[in-house]
PDB file of N, CA and C in Angstrom:
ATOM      1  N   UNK A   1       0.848  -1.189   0.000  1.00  0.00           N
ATOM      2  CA  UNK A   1       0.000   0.000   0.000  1.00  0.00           C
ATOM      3  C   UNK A   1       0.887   1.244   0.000  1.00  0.00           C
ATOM      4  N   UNK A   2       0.474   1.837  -0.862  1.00  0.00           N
ATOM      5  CA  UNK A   2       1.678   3.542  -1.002  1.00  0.00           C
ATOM      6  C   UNK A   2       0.942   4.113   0.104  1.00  0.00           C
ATOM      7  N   UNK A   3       1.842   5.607   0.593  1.00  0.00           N
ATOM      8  CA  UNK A   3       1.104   6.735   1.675  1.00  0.00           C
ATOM      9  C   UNK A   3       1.910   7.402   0.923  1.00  0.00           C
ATOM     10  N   UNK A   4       0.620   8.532   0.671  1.00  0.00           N
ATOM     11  CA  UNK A   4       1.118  10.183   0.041  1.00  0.00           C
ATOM     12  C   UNK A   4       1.557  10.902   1.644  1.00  0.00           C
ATOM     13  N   UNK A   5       2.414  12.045   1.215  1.00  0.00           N
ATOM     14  CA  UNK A   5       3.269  12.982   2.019  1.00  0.00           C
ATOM     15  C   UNK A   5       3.091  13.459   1.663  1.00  0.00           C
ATOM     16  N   UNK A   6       2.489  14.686   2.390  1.00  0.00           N
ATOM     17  CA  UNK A   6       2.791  16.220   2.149  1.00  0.00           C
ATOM     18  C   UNK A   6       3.753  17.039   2.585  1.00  0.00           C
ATOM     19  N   UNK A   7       4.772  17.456   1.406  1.00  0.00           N
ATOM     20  CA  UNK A   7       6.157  18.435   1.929  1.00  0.00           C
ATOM     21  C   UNK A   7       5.447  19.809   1.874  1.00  0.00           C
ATOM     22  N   UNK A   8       5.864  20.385   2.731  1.00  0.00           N
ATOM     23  CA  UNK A   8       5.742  21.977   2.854  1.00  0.00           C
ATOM     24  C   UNK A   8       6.830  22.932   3.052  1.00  0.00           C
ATOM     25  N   UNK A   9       6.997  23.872   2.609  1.00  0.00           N
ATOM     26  CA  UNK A   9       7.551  24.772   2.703  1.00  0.00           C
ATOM     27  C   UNK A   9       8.835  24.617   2.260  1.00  0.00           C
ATOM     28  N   UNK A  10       8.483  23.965   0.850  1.00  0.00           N
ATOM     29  CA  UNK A  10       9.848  24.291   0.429  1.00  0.00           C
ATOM     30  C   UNK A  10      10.498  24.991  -0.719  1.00  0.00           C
ATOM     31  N   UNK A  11      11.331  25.661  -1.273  1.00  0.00           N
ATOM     32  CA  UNK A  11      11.939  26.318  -1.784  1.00  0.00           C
ATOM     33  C   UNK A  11      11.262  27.025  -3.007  1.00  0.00           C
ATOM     34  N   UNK A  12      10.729  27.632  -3.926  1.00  0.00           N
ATOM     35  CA  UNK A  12      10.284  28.069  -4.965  1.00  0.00           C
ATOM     36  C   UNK A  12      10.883  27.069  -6.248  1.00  0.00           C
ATOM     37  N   UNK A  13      12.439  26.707  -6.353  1.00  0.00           N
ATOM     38  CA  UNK A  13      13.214  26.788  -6.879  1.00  0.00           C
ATOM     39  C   UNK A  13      13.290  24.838  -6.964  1.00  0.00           C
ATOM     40  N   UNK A  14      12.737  23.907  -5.746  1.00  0.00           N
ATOM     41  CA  UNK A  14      12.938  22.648  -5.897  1.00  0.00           C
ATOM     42  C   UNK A  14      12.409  22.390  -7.227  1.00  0.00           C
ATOM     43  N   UNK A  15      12.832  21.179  -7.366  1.00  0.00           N
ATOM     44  CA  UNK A  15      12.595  20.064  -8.509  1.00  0.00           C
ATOM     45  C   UNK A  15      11.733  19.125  -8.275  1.00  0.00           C
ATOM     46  N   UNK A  16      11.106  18.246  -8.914  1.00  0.00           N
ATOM     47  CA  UNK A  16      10.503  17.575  -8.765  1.00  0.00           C
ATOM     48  C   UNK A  16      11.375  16.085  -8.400  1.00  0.00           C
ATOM     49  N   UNK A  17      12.134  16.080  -9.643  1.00  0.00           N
ATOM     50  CA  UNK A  17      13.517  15.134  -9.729  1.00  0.00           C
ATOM     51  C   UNK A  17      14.409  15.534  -7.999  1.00  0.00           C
ATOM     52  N   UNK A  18      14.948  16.641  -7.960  1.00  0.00           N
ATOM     53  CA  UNK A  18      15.448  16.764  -6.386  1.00  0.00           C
ATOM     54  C   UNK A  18      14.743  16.044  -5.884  1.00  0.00           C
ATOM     55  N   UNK A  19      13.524  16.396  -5.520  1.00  0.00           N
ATOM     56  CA  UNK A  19      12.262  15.699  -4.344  1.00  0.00           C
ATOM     57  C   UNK A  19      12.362  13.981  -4.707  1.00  0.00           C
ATOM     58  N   UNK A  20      12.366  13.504  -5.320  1.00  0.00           N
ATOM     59  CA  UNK A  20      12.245  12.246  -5.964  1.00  0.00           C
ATOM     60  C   UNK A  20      13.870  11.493  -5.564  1.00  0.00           C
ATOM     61  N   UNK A  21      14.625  12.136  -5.613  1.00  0.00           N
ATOM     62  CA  UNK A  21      16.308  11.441  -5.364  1.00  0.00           C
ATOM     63  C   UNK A  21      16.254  11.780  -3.548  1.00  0.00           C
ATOM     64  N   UNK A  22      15.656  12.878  -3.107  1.00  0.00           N
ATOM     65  CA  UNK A  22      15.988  12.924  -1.309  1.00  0.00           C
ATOM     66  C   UNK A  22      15.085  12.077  -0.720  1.00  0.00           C
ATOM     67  N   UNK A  23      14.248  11.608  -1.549  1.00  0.00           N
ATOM     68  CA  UNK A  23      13.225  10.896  -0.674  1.00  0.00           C
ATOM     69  C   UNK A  23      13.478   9.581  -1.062  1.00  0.00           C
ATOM     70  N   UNK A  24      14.117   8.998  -2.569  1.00  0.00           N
ATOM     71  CA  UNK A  24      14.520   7.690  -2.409  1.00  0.00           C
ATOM     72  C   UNK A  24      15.472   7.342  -1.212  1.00  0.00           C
ATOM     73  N   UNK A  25      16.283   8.012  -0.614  1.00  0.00           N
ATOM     74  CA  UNK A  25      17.226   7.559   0.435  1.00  0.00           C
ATOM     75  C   UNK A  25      16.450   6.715   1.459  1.00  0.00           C
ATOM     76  N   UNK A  26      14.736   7.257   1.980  1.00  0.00           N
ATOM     77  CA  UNK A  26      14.193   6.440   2.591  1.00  0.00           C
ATOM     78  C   UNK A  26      13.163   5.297   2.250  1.00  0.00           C
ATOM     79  N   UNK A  27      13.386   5.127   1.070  1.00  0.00           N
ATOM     80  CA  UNK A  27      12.675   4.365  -0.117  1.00  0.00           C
ATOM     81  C   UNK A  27      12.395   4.227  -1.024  1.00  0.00           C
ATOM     82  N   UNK A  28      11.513   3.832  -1.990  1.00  0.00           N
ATOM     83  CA  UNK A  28      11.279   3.686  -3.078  1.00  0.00           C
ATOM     84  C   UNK A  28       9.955   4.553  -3.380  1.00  0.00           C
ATOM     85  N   UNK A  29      10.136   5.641  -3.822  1.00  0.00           N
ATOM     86  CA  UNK A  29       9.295   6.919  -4.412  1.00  0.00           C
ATOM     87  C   UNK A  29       8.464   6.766  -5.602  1.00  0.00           C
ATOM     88  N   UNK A  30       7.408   6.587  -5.343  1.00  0.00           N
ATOM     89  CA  UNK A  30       6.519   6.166  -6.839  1.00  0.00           C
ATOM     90  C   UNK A  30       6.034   7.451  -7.352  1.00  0.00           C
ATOM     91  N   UNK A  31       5.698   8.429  -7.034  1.00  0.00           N
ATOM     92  CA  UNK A  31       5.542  10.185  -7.417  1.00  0.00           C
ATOM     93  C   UNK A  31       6.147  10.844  -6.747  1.00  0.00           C
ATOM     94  N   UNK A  32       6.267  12.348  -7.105  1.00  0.00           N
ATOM     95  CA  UNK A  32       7.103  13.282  -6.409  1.00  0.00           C
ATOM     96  C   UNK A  32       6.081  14.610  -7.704  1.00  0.00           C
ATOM     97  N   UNK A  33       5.078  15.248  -6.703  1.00  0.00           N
ATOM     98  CA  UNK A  33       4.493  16.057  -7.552  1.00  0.00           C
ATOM     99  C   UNK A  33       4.257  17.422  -6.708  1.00  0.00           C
ATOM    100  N   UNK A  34       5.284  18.618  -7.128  1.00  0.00           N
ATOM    101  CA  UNK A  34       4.982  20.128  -6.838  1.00  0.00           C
ATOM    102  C   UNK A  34       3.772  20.586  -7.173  1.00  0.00           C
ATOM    103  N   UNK A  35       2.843  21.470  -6.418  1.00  0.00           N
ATOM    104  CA  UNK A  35       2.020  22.062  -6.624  1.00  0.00           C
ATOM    105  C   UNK A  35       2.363  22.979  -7.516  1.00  0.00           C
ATOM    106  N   UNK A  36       1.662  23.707  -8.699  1.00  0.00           N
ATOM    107  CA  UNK A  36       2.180  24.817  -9.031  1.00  0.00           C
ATOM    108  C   UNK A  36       0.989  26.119  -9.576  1.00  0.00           C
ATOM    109  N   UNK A  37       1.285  26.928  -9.397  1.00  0.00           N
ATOM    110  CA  UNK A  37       0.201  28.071  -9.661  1.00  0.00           C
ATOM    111  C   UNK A  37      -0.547  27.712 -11.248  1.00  0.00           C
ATOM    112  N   UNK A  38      -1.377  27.703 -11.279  1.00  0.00           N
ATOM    113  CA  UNK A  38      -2.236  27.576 -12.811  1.00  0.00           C
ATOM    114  C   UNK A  38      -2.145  28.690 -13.847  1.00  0.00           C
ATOM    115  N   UNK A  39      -2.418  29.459 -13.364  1.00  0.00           N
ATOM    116  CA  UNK A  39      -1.588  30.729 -14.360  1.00  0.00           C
ATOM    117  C   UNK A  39      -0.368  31.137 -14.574  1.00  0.00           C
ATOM    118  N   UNK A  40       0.171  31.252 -13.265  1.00  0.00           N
ATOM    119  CA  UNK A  40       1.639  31.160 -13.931  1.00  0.00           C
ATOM    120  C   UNK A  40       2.531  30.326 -13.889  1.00  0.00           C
ATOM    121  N   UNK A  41       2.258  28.880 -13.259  1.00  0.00           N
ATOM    122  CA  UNK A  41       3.268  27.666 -13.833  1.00  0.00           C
ATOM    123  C   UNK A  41       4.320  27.944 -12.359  1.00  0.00           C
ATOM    124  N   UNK A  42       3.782  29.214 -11.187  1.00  0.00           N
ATOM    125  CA  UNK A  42       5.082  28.888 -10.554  1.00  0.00           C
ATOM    126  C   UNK A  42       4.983  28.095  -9.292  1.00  0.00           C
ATOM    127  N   UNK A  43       5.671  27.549  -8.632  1.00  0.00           N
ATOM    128  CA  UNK A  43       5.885  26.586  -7.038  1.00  0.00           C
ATOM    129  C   UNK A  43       4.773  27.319  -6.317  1.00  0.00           C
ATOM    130  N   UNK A  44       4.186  26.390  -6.103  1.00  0.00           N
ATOM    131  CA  UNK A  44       3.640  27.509  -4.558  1.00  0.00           C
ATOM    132  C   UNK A  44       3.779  26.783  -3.120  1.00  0.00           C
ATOM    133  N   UNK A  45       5.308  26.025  -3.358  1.00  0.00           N
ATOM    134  CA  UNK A  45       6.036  26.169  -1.873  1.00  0.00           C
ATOM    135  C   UNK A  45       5.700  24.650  -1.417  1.00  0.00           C
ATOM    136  N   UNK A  46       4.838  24.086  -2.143  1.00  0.00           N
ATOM    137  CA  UNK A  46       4.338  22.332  -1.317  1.00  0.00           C
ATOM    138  C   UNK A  46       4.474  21.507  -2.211  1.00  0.00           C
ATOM    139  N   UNK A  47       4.728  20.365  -1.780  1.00  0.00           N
ATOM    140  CA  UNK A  47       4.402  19.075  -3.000  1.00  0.00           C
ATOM    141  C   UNK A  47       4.045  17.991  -2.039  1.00  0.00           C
ATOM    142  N   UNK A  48       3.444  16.838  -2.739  1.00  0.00           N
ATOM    143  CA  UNK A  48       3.277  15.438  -2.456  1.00  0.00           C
ATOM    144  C   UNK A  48       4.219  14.390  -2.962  1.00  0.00           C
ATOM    145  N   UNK A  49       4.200  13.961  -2.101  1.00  0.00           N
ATOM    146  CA  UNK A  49       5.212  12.369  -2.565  1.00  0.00           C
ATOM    147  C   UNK A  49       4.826  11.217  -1.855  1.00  0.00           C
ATOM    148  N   UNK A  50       4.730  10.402  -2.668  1.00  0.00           N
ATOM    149  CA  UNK A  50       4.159   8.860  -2.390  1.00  0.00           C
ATOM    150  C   UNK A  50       4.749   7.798  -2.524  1.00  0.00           C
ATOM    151  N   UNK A  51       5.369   6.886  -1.260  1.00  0.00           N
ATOM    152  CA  UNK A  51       6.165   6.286  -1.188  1.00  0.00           C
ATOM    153  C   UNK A  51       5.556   4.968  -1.334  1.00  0.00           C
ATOM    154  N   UNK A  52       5.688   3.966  -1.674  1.00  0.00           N
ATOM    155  CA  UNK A  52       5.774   2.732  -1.809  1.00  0.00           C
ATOM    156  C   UNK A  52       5.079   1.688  -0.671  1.00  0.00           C
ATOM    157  N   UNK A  53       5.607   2.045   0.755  1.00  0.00           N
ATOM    158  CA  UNK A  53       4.982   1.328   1.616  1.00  0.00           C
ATOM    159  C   UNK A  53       5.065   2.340   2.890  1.00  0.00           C
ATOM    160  N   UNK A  54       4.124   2.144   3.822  1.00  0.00           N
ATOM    161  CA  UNK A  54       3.801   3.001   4.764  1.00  0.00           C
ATOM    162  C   UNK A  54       5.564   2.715   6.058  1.00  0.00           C
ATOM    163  N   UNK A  55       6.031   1.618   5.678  1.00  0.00           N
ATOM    164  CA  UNK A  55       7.548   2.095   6.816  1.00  0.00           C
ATOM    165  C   UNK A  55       8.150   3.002   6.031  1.00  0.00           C
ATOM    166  N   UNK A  56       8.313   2.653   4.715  1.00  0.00           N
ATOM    167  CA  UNK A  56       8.895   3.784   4.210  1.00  0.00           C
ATOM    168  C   UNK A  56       8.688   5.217   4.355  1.00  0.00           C
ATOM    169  N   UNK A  57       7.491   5.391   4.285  1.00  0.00           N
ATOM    170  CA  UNK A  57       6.915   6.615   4.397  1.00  0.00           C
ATOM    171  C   UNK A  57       6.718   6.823   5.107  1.00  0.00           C
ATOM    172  N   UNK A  58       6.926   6.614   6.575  1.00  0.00           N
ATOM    173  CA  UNK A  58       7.680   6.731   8.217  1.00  0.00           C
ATOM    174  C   UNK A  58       8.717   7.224   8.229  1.00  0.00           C
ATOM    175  N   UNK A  59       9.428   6.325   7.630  1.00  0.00           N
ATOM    176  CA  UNK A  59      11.159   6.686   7.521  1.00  0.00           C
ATOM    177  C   UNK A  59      11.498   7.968   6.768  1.00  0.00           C
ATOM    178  N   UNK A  60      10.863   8.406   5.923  1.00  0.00           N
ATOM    179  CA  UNK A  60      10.686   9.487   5.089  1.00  0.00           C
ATOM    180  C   UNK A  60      10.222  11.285   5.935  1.00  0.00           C
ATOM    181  N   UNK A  61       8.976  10.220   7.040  1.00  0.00           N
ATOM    182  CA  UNK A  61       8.743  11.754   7.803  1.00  0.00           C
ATOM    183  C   UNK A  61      10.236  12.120   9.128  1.00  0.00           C
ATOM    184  N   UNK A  62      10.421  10.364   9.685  1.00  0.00           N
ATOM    185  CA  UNK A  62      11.688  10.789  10.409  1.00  0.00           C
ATOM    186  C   UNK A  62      12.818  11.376  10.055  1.00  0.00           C
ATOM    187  N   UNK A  63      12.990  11.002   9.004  1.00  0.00           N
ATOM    188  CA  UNK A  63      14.500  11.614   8.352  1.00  0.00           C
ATOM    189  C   UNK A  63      14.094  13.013   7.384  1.00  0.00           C
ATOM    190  N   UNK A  64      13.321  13.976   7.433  1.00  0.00           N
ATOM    191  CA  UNK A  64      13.389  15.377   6.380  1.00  0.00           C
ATOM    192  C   UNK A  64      12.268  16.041   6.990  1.00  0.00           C
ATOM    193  N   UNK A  65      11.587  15.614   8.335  1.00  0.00           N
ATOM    194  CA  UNK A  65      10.441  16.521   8.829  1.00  0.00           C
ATOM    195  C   UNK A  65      11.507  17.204   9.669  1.00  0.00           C
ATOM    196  N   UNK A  66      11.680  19.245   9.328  1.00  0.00           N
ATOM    197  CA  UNK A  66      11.942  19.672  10.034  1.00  0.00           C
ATOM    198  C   UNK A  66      13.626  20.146   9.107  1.00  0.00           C
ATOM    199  N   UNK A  67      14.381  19.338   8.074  1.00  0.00           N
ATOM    200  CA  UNK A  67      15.510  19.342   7.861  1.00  0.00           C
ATOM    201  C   UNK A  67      15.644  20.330   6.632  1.00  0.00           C
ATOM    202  N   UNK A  68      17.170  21.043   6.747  1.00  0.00           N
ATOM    203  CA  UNK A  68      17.096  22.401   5.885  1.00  0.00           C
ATOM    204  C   UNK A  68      17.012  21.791   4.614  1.00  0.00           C
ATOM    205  N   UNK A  69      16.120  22.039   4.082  1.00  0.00           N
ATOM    206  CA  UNK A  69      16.042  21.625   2.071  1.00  0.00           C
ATOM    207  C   UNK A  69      16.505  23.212   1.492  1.00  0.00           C
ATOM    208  N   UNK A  70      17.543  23.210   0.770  1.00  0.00           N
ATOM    209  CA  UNK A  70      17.190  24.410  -0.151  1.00  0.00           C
ATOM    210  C   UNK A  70      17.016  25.654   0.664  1.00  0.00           C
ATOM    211  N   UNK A  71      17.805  25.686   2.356  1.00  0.00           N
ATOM    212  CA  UNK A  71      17.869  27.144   2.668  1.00  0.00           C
ATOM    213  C   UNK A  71      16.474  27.394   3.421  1.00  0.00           C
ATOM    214  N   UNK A  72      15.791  25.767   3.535  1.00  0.00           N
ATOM    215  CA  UNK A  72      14.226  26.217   4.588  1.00  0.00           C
ATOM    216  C   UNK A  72      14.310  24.460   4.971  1.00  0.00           C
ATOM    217  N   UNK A  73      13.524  24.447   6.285  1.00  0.00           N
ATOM    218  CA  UNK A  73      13.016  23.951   6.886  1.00  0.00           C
ATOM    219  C   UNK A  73      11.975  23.061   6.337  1.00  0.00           C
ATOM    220  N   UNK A  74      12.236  22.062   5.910  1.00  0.00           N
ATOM    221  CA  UNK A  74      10.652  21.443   5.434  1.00  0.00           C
ATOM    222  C   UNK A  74       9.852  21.121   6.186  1.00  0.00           C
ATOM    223  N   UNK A  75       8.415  20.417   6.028  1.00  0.00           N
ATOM    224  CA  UNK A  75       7.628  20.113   7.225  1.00  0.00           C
ATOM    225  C   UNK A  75       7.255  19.065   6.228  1.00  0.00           C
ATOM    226  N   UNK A  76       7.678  17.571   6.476  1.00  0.00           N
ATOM    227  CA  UNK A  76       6.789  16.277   5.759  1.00  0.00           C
ATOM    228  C   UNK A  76       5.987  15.810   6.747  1.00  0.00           C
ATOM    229  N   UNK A  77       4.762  15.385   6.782  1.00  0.00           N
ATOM    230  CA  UNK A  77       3.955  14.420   7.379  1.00  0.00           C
ATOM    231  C   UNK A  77       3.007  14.069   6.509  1.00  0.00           C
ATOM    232  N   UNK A  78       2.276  13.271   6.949  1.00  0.00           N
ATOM    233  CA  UNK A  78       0.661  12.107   6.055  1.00  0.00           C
ATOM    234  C   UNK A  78       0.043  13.411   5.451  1.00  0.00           C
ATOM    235  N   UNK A  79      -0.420  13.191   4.205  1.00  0.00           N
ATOM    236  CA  UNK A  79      -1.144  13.977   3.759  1.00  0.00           C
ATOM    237  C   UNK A  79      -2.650  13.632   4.075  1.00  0.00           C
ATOM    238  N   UNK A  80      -3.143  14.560   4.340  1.00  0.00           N
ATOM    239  CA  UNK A  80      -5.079  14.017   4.542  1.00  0.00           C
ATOM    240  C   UNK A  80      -5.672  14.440   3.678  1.00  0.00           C
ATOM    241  N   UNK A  81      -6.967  14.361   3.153  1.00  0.00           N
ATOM    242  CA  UNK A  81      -7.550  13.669   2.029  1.00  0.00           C
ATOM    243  C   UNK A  81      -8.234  15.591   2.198  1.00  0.00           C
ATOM    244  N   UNK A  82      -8.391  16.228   1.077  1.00  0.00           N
ATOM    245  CA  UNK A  82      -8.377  17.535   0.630  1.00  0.00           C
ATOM    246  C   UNK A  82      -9.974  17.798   1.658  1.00  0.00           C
ATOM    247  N   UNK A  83      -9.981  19.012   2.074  1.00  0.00           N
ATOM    248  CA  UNK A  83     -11.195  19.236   2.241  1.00  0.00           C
ATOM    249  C   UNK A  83     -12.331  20.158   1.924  1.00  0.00           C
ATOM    250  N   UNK A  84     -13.791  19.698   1.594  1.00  0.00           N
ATOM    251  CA  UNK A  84     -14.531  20.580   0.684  1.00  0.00           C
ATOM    252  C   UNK A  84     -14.111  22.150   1.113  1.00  0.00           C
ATOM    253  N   UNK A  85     -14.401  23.017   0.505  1.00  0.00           N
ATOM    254  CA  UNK A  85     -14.000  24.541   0.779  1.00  0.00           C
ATOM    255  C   UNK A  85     -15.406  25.020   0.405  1.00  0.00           C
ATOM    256  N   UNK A  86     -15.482  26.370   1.131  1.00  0.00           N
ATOM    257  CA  UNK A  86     -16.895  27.049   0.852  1.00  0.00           C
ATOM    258  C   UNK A  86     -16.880  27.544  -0.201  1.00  0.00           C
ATOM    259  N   UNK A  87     -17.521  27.996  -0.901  1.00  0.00           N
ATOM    260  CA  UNK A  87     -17.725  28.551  -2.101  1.00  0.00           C
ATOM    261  C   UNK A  87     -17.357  29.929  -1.977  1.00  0.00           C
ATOM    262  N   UNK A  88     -16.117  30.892  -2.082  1.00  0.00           N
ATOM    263  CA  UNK A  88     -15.699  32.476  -2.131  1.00  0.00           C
ATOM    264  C   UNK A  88     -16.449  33.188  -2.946  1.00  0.00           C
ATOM    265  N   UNK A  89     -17.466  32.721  -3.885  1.00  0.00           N
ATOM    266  CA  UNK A  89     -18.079  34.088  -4.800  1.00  0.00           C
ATOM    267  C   UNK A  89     -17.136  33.544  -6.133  1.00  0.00           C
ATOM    268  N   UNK A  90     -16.632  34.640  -6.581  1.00  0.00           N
ATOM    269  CA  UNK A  90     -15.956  35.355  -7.520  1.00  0.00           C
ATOM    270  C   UNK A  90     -16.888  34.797  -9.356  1.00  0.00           C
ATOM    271  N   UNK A  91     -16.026  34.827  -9.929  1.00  0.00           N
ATOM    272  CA  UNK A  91     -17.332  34.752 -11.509  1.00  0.00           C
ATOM    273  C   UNK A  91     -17.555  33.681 -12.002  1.00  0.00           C
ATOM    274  N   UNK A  92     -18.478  33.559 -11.898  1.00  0.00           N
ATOM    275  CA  UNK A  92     -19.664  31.923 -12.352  1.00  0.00           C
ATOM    276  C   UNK A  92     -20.009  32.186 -13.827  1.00  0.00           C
ATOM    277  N   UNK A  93     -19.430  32.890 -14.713  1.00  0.00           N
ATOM    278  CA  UNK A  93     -20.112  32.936 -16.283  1.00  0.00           C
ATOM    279  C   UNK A  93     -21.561  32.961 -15.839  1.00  0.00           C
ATOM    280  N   UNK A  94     -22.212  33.366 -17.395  1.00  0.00           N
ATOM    281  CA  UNK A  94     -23.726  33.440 -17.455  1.00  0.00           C
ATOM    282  C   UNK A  94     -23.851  34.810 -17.032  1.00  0.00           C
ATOM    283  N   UNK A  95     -25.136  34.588 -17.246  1.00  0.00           N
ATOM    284  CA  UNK A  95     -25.740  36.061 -16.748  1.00  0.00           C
ATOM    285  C   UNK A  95     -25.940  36.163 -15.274  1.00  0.00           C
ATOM    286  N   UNK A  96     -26.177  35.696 -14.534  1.00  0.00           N
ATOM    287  CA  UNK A  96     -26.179  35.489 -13.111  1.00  0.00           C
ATOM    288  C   UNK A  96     -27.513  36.461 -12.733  1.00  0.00           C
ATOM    289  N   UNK A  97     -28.269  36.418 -13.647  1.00  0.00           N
ATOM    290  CA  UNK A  97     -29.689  37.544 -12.879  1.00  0.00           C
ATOM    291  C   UNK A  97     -29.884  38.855 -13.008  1.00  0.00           C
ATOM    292  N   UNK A  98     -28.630  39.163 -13.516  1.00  0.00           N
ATOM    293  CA  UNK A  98     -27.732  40.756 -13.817  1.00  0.00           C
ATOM    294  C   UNK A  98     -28.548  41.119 -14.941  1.00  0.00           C
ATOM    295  N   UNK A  99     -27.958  42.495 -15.506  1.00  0.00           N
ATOM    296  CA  UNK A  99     -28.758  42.777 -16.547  1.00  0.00           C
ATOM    297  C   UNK A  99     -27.431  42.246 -18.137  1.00  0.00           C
ATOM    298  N   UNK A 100     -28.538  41.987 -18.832  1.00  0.00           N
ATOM    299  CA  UNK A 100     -28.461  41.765 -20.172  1.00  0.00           C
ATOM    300  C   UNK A 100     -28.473  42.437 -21.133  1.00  0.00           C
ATOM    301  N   UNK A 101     -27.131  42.405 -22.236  1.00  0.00           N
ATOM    302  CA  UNK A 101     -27.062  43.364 -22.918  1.00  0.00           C
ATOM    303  C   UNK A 101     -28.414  43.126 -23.861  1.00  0.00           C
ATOM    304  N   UNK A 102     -28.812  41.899 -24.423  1.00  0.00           N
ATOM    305  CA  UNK A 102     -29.447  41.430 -24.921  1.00  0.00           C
ATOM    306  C   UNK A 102     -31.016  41.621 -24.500  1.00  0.00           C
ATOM    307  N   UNK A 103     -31.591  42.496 -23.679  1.00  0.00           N
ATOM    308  CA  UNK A 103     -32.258  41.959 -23.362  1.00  0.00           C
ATOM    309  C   UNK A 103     -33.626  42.836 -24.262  1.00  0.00           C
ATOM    310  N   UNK A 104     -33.448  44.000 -24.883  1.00  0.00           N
ATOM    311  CA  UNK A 104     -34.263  44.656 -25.983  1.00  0.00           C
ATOM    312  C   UNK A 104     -34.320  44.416 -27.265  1.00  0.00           C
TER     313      UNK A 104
END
């Protein structure tokens, strides 16, 4: 059974490949995936990595939770499963009830 990890706080500048070679040291790494901004393609500081078997991915939080990556501090532990978010507003397309250019 794999367990995803969530790394935090790390560098703008990591790799995916970096993340993937520091974390084989405590096993066998089946992904290594940076978050990255949708518009502009850049880090936004976290990734997941999913190790192979849950000692591994023990061994993975003991050895780099807390250790300087890249000039910061990482924070690895279990990733938990995303959670729903409220709805912020912002633009839903359509007309939304508003007025219509169309409407004469």
């Amino acid at each position: 059974m794999a367990l995803k990890l969530f790394v935090g706080n790390l560098s703008f500048n990591s790799t995916e490949d970096e993340l993937r070679d520091l974390f084989s040291q405590a096993g066998t790494v089946q992904s290594a995936t940076i978050i990255k901004d949708k518009m502009s393609g850049r880090s936004k500081g976290f990734a997941f990595v999913e190790m192979s078997s849950e000692e591994e991915a023990q061994a993975a939080v003991e050895m780099y939770n807390g250790k300087d990556v890249g000039g910061r501090a990482i924070v690895v532990n279990e990733a938990r499963p995303m959670e729903k978010r409220e709805d912020r507003g912002g633009f839903r397309g359509g007309n939304g009830g508003g007025f219509s250019r169309n409407r004469y």
